[in-house]
Protein backbone atom coordinates (compact mmCIF):
# COMPACT_ATOMS: atom_id res chain seq x y z
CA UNK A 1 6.71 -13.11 -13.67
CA UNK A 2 5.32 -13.88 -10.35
CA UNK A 3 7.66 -11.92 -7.82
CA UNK A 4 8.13 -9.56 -10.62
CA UNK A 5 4.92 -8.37 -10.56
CA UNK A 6 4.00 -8.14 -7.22
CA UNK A 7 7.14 -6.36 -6.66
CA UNK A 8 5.75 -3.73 -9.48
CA UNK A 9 2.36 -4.01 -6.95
CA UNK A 10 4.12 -3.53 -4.22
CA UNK A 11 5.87 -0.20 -5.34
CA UNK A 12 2.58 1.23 -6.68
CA UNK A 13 0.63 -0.11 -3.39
CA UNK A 14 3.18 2.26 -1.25
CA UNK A 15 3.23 5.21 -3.72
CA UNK A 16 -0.80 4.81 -3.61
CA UNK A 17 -0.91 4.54 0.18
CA UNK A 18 1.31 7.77 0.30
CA UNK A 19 -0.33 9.55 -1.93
CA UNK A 20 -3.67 9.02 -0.01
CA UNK A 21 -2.47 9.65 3.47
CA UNK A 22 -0.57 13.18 2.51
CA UNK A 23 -3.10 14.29 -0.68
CA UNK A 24 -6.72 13.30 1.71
CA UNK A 25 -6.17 12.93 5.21
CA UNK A 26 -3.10 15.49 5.32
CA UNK A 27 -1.17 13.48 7.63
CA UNK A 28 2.15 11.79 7.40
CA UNK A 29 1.33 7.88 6.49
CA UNK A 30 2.30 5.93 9.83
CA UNK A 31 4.92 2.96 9.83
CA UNK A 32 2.53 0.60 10.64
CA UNK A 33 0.26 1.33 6.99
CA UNK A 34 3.47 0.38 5.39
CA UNK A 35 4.03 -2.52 7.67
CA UNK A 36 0.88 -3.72 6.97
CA UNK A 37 0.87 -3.51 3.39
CA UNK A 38 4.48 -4.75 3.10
CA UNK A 39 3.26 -7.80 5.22
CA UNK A 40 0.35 -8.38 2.36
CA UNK A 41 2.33 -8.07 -0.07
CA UNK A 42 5.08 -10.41 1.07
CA UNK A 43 2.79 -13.11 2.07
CA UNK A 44 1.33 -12.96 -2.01
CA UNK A 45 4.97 -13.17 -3.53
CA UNK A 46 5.32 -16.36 -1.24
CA UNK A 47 1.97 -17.76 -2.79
CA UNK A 48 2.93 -16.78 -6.06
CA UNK A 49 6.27 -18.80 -5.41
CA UNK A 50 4.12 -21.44 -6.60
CA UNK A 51 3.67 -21.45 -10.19
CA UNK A 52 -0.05 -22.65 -10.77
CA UNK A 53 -0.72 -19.91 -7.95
CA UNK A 54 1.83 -17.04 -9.01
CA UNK A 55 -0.91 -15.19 -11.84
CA UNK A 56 -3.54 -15.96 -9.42
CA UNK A 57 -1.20 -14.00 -6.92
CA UNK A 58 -0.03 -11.00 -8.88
CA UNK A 59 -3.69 -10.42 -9.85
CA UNK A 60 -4.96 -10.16 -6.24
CA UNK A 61 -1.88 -7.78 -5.64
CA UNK A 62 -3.12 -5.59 -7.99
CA UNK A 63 -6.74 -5.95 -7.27
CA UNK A 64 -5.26 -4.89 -3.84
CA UNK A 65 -3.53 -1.61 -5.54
CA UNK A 66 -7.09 -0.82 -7.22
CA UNK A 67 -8.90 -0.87 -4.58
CA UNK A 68 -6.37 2.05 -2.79
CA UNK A 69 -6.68 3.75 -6.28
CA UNK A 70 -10.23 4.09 -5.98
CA UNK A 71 -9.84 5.66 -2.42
CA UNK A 72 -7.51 7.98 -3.42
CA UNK A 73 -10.34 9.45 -7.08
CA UNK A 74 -12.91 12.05 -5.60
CA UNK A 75 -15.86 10.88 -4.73
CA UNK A 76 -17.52 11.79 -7.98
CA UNK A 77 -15.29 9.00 -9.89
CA UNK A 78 -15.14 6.49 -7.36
CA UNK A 79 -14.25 7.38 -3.89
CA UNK A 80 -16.62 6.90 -1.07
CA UNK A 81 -20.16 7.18 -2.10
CA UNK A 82 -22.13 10.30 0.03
CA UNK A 83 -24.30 8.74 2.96
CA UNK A 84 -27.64 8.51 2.54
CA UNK A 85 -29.80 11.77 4.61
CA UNK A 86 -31.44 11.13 7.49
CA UNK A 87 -35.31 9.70 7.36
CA UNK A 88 -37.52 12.36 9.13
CA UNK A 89 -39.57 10.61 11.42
CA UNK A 90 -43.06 10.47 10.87
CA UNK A 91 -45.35 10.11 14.26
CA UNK A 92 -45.33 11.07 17.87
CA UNK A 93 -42.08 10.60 19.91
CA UNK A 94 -42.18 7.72 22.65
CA UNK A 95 -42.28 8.86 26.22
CA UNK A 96 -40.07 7.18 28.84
CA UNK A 97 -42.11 6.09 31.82
């Protein structure tokens, strides 16, 4: 169950991370955002090589793939929020001198 399902993660991570980088930023995804990932990734299935540890393991693997998920949604359902607008500022300007 363990390797299984981070393997599963793993797949949809990539697809996720693909999707995002050609669907948003228009951009081929670069070797080193699937290095990176892959690297996560691996690292879980070795902590989940331990039984007690393997559901805690495939859970944060796919807390890992919701968390992409949510960048890839438009902002409306849950991508990043808008930034605040700027405060106008309310008295004189300081002088240098």
């Amino acid at each position: 169950m363990g390797t299984r399902g981070i393997l599963l993660a793993w797949l949809a991570g990539i697809g996720l991370i693909t999707w995002r980088s050609v669907k948003r930023d228009r951009k081929p995804v670069s070797p080193g955002q699937y290095a990176a990932a892959s690297g996560l990734y691996v690292l879980l299935a070795l902590v989940a090589e331990y039984q007690p540890a393997a559901p805690v393991a495939v859970l944060t693997a796919w807390g890992f793939d919701l968390a992409v998920f949510l960048q890839v949604l438009p902002s409306q359902v849950g991508g990043p929020g808008k930034a605040p607008p700027p405060r106008a500022a309310t008295g004189p300007r300081p002088t240098a001198g």
